[in-house]
C-alpha atoms as a PDB file:
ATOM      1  CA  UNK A   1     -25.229  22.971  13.205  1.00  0.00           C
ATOM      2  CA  UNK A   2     -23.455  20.766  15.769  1.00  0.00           C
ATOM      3  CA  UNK A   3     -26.236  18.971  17.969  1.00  0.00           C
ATOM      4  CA  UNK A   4     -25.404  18.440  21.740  1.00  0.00           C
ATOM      5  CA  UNK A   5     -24.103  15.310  21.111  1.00  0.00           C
ATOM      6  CA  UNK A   6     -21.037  16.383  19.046  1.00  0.00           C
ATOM      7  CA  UNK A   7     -20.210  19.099  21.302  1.00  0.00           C
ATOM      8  CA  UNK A   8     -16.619  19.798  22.276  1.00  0.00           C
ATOM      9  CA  UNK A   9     -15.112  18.091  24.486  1.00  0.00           C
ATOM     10  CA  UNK A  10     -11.511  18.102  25.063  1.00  0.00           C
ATOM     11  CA  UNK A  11      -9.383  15.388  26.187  1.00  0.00           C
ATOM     12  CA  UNK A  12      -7.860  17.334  29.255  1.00  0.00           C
ATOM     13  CA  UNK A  13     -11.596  17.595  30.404  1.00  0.00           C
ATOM     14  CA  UNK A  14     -11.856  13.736  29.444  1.00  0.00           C
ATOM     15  CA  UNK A  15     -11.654  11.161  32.883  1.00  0.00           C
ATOM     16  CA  UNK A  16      -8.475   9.676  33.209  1.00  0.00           C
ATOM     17  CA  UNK A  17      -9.881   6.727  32.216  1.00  0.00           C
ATOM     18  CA  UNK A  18     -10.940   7.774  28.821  1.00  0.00           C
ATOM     19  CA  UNK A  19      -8.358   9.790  27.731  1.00  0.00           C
ATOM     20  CA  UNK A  20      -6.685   7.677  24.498  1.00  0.00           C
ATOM     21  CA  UNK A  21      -3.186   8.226  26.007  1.00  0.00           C
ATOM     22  CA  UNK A  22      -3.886   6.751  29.015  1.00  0.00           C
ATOM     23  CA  UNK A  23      -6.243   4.046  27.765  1.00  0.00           C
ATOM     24  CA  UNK A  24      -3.170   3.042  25.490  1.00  0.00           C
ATOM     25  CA  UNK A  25      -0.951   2.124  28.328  1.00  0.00           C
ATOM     26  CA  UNK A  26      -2.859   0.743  30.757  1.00  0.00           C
ATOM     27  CA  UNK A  27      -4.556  -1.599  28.139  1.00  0.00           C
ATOM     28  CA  UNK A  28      -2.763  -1.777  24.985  1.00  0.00           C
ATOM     29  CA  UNK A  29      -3.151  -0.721  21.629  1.00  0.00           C
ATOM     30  CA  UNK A  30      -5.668  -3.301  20.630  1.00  0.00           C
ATOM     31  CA  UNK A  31      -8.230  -1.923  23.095  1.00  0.00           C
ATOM     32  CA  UNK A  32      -8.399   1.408  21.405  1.00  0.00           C
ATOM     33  CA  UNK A  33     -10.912   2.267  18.828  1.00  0.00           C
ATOM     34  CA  UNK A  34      -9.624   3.995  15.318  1.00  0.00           C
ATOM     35  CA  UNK A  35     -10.593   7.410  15.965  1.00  0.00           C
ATOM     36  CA  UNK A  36      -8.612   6.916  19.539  1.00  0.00           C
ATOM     37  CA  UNK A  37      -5.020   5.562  17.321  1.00  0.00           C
ATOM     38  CA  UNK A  38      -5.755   8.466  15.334  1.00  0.00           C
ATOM     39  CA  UNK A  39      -6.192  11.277  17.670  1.00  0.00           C
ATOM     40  CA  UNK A  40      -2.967   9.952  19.340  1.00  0.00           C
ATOM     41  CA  UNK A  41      -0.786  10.442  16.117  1.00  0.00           C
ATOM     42  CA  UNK A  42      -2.729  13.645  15.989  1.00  0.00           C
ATOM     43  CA  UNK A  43      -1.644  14.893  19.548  1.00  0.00           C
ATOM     44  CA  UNK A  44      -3.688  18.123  20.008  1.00  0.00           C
ATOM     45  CA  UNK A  45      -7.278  19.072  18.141  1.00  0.00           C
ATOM     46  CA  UNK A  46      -8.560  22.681  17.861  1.00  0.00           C
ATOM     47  CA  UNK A  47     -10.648  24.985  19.960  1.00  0.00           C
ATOM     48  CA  UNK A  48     -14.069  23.631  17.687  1.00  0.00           C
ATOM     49  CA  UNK A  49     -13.010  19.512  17.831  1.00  0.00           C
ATOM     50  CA  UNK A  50     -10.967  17.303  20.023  1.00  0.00           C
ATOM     51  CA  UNK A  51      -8.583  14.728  18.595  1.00  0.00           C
ATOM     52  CA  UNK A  52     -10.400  12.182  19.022  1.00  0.00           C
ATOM     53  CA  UNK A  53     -13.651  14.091  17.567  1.00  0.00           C
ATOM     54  CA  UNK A  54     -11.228  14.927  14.496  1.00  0.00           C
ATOM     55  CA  UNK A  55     -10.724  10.733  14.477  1.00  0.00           C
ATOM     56  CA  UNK A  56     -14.155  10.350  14.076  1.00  0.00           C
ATOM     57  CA  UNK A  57     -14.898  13.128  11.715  1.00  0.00           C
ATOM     58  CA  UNK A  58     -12.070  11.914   9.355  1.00  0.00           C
ATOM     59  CA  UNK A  59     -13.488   8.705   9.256  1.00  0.00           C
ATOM     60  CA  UNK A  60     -16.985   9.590   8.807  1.00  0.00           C
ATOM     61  CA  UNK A  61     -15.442  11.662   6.100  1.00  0.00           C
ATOM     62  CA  UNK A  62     -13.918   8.824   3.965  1.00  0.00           C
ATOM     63  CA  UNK A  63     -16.188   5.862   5.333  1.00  0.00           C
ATOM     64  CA  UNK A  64     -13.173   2.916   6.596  1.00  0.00           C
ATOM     65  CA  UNK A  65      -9.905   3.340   7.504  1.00  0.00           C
ATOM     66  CA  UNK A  66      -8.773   1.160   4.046  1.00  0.00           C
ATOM     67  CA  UNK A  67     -10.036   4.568   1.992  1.00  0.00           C
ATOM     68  CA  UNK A  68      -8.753   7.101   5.056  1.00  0.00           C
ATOM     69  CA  UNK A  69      -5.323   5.127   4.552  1.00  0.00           C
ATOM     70  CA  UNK A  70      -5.346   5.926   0.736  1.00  0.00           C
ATOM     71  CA  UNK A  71      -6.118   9.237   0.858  1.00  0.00           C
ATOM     72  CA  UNK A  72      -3.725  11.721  -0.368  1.00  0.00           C
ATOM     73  CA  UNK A  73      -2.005  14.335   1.677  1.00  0.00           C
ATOM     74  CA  UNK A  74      -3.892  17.145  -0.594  1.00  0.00           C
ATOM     75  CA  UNK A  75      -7.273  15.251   0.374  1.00  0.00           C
ATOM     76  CA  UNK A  76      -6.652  15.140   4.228  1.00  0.00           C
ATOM     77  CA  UNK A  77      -5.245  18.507   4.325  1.00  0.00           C
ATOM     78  CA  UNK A  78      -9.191  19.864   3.001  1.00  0.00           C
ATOM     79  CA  UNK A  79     -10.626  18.254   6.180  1.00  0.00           C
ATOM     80  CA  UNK A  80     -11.814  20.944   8.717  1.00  0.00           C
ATOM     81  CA  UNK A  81      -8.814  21.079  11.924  1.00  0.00           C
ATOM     82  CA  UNK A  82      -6.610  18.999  10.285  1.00  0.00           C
ATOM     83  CA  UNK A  83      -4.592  21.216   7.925  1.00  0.00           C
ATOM     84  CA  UNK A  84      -1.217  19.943   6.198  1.00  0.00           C
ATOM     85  CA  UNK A  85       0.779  19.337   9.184  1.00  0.00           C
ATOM     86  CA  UNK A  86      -1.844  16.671  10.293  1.00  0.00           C
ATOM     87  CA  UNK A  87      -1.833  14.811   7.292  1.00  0.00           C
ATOM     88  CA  UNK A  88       1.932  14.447   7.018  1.00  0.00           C
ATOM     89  CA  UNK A  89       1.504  12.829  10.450  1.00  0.00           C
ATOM     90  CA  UNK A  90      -1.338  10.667   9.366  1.00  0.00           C
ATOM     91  CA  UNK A  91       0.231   9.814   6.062  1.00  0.00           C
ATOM     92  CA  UNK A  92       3.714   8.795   7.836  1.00  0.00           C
ATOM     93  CA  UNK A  93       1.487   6.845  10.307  1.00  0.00           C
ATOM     94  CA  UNK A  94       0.145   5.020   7.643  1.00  0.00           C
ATOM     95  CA  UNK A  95       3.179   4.280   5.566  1.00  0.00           C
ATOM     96  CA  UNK A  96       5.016   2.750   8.570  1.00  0.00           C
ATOM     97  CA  UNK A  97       2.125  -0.113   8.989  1.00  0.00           C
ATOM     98  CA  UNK A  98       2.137  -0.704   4.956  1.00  0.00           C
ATOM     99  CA  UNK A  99       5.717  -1.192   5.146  1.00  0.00           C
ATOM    100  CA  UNK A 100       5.616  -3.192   8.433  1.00  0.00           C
ATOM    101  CA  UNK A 101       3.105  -5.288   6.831  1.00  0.00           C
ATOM    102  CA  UNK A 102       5.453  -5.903   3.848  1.00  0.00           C
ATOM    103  CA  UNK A 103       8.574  -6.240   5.357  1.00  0.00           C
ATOM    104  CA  UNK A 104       8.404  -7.060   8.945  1.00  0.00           C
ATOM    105  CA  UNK A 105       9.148 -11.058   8.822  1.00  0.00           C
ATOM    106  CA  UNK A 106      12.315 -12.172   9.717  1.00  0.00           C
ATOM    107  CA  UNK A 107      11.559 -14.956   6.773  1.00  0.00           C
ATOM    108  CA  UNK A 108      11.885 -14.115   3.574  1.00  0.00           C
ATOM    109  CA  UNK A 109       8.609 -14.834   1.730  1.00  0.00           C
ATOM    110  CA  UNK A 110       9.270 -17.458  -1.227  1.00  0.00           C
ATOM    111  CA  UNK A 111       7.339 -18.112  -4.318  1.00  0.00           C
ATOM    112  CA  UNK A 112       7.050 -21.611  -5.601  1.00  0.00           C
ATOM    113  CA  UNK A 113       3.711 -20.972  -7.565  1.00  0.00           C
ATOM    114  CA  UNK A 114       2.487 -17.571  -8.999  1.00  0.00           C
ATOM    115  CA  UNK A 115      -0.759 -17.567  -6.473  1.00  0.00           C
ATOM    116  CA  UNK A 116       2.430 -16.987  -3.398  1.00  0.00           C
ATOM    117  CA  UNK A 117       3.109 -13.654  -5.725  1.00  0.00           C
ATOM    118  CA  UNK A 118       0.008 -12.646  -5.483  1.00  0.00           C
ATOM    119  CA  UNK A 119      -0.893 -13.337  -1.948  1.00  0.00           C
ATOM    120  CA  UNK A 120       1.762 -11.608  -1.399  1.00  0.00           C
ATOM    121  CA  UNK A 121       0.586  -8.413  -2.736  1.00  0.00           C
ATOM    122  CA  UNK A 122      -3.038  -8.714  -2.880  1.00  0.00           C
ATOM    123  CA  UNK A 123      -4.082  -6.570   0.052  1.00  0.00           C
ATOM    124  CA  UNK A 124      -1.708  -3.749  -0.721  1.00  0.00           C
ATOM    125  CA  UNK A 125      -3.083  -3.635  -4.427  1.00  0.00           C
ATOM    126  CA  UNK A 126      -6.477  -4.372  -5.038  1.00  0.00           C
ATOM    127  CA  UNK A 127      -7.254  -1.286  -3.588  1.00  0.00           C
ATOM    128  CA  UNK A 128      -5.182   1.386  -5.677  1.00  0.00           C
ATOM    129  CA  UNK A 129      -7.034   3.736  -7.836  1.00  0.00           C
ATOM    130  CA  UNK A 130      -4.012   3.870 -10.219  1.00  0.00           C
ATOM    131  CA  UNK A 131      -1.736   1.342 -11.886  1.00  0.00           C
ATOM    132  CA  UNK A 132       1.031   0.391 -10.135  1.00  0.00           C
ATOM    133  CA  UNK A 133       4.175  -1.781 -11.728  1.00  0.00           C
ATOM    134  CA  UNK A 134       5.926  -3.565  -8.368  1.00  0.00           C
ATOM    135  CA  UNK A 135       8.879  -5.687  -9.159  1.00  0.00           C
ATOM    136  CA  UNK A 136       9.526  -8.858  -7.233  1.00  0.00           C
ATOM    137  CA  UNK A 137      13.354  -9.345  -6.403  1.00  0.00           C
ATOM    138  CA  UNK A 138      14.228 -13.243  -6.238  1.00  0.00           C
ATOM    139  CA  UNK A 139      17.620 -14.889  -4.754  1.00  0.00           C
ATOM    140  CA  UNK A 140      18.150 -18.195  -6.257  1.00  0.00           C
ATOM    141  CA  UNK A 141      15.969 -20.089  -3.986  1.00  0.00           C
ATOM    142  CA  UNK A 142      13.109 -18.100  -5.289  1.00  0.00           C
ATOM    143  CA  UNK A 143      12.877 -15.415  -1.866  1.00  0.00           C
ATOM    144  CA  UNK A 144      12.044 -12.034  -2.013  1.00  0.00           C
ATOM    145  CA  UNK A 145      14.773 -10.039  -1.388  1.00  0.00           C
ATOM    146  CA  UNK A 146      13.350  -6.717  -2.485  1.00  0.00           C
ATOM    147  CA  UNK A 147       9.748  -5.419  -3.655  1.00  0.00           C
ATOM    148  CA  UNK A 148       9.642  -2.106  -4.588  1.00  0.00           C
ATOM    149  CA  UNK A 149       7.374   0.071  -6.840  1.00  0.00           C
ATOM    150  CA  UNK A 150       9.201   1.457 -10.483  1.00  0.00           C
ATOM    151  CA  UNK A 151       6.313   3.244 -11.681  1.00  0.00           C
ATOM    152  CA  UNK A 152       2.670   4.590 -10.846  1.00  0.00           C
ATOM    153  CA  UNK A 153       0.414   5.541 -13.827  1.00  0.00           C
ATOM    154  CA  UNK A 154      -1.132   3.951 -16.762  1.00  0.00           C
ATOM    155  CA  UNK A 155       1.325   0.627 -17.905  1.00  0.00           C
ATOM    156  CA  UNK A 156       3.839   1.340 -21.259  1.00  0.00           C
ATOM    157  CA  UNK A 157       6.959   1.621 -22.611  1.00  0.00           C
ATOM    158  CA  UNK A 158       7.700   5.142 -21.189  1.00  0.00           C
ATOM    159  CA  UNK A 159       6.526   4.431 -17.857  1.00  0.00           C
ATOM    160  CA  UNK A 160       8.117   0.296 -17.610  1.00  0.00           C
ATOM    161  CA  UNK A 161      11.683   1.164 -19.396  1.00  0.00           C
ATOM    162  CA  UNK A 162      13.875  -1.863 -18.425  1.00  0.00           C
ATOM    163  CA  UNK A 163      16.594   0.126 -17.775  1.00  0.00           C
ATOM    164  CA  UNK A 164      14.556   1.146 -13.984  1.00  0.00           C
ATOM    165  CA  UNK A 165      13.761  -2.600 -13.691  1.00  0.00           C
ATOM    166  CA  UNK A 166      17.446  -4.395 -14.275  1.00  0.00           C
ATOM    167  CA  UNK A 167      19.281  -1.821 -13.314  1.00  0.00           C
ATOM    168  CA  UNK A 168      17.699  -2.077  -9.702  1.00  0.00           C
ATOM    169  CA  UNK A 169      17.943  -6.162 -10.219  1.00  0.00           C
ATOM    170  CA  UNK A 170      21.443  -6.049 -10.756  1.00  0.00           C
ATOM    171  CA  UNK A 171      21.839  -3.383  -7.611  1.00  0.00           C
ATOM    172  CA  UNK A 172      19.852  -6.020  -5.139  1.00  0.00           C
ATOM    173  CA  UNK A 173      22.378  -9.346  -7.274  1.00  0.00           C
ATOM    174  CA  UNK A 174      18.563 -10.712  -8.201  1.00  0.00           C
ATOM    175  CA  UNK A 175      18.669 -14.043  -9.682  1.00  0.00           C
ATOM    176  CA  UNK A 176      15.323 -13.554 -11.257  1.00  0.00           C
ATOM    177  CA  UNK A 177      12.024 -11.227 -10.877  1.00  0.00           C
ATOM    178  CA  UNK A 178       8.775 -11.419 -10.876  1.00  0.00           C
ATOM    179  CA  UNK A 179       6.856  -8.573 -12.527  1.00  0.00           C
ATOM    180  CA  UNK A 180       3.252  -7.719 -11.003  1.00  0.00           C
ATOM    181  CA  UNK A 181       0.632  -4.718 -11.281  1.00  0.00           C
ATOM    182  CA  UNK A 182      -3.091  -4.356 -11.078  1.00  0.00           C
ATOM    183  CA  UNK A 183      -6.098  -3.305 -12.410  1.00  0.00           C
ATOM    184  CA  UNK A 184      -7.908  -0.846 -10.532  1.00  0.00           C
ATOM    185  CA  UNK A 185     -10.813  -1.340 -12.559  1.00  0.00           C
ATOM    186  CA  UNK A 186     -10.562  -4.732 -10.485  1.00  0.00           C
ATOM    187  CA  UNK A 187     -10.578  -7.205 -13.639  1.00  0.00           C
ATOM    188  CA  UNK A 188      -7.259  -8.383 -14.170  1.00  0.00           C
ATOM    189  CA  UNK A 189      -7.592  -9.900 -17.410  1.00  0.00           C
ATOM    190  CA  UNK A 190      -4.500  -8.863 -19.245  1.00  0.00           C
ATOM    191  CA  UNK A 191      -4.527  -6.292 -22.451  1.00  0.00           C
ATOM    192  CA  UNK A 192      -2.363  -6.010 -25.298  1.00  0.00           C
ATOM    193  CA  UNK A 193      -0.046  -3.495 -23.808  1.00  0.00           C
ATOM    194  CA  UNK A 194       0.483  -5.432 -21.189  1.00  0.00           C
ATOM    195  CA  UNK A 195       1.160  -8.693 -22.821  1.00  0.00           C
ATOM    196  CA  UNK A 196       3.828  -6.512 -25.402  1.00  0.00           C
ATOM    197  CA  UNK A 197       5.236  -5.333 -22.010  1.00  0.00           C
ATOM    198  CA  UNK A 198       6.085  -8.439 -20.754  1.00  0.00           C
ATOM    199  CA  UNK A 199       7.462  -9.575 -24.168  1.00  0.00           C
ATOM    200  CA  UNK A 200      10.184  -6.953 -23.866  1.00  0.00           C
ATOM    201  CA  UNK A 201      11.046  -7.380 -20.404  1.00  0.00           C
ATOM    202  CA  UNK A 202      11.159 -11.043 -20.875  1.00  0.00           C
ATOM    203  CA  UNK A 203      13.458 -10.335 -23.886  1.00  0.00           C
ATOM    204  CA  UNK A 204      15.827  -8.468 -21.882  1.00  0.00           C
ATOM    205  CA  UNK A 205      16.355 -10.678 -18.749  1.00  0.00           C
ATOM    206  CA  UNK A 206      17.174 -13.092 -21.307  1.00  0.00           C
ATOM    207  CA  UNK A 207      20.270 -10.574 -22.946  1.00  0.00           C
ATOM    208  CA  UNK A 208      21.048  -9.658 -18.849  1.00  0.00           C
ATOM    209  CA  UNK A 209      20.656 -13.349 -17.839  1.00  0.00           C
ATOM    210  CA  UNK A 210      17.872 -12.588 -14.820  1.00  0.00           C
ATOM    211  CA  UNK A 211      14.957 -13.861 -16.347  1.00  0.00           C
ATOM    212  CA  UNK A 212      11.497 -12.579 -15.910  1.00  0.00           C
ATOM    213  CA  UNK A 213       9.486 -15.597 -14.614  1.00  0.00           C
ATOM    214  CA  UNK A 214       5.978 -14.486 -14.325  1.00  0.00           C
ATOM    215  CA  UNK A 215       3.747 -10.914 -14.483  1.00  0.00           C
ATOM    216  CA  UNK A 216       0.944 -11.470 -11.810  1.00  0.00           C
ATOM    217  CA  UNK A 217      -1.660  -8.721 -12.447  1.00  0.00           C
ATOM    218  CA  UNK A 218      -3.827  -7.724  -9.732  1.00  0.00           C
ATOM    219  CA  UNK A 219      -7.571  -7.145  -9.784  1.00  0.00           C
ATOM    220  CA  UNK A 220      -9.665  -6.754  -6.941  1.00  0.00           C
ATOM    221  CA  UNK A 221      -9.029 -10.220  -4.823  1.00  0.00           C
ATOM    222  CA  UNK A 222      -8.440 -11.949  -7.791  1.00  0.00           C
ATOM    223  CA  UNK A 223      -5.148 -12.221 -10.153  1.00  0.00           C
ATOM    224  CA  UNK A 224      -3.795 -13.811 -13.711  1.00  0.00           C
ATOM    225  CA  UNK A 225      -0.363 -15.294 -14.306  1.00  0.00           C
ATOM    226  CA  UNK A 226       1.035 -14.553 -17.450  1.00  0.00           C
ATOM    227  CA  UNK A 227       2.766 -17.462 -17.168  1.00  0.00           C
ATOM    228  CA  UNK A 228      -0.171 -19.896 -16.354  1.00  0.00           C
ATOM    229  CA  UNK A 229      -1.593 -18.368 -19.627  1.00  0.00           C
ATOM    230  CA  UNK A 230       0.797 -18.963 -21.893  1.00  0.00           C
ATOM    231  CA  UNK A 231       1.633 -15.084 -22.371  1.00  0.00           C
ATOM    232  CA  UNK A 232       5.075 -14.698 -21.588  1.00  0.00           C
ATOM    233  CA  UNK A 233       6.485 -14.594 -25.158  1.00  0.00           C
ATOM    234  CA  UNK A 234       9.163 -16.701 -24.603  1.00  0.00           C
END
């Protein structure tokens, strides 16, 4: 049962202030605490929680904002108040800052040496409970000009056709790629499948003429070039 401490209290009945709204004009968005950010993109509560009380509860729920960020619409939706409206807001929320955090330099990022690759994507996929294949889109000086997922699920042939992969290199006029996925078991040594994977997709850059010059595979905040290890096949 709710204690007196986590009684309602609704942010119309909040000072001025307090209120998150408020507190986000007058002193920015760094002065606001996550549960605040999150009971702004949540607008309203309910008649048992406040916005900001569903914040709190939603992180209490999934214990940091890293695991909060991965969860799955199905997942929020099963939190008390917030229902699947909510979590398409939170979810949208979310995806905006991942791609902000991806894309948002005016620079382009370039990769001289494979550890650049994975810098690059180290924070976005250490964390992933799933495998995820990402393909790095180079100009000719090496820049990323694109970086976008081609599959989600356990690494082979049916999921990594090259056909996804060059097609989308020779949309985005790619002078080369750089393949990369992780482990979400968080040990990026590479298997056998992966290793034949490469192999083939290194085989058909070569027929295509965009070659494949690394697979970075990500474990949790640390990686292994293919190339480094001699396991390119070419």
């Amino acid at each position: 049962m709710p204690d007196n401490d986590n009684k309602t209290i609704m942010i119309k009945d909040m000072h001025p202030d307090e209120r998150p709204r408020e507190r986000l004009e007058r002193y920015g968005a760094g002065a606001l605490s996550v549960p605040e950010l999150i009971a702004i993109i949540l607008r309203v509560g309910n008649a048992q929680m406040s916005a900001v009380q569903m914040g709190q509860k939603l992180v209490g729920d999934f214990g940091n904002l890293r695991s909060l960020a991965d969860a799955s619409i199905t997942q929020l939706s099963k939190v008390k108040g917030i229902g699947l409206a909510k979590a398409c807001q939170l979810k949208a929320a979310f995806e905006l800052g991942k791609r902000l955090a991806t894309s948002g330099n005016t620079v382009r990022p370039m990769l001289e040496t494979p550890k650049d690759a994975a810098d690059l994507l180290m924070e976005e996929m250490r964390y992933l409970k799933v495998e995820h294949l990402r393909v790095l889109f180079l100009n000719t000086r090496h820049e990323v000009i694109q970086n976008n997922v081609i599959s989600i699920g356990t690494l082979n042939n049916s999921l990594a056709h090259p056909r996804e992969i060059f097609v989308s290199a020779i949309t985005n006029a790619s002078a080369a790629i750089v393949l990369a996925h992780n482990h979400p078991s968080g040990d990026p040594s590479p298997s056998h499948e992966d290793i034949t994977l490469t192999t083939r997709m290194v085989q058909s850059g070569a027929l295509l003429g965009i070659p494949v010059i690394d697979h970075i595979i990500i474990g949790d905040g640390r990686f292994v070039s293919l190339k480094e290890q001699g396991l390119m096949g070419n």
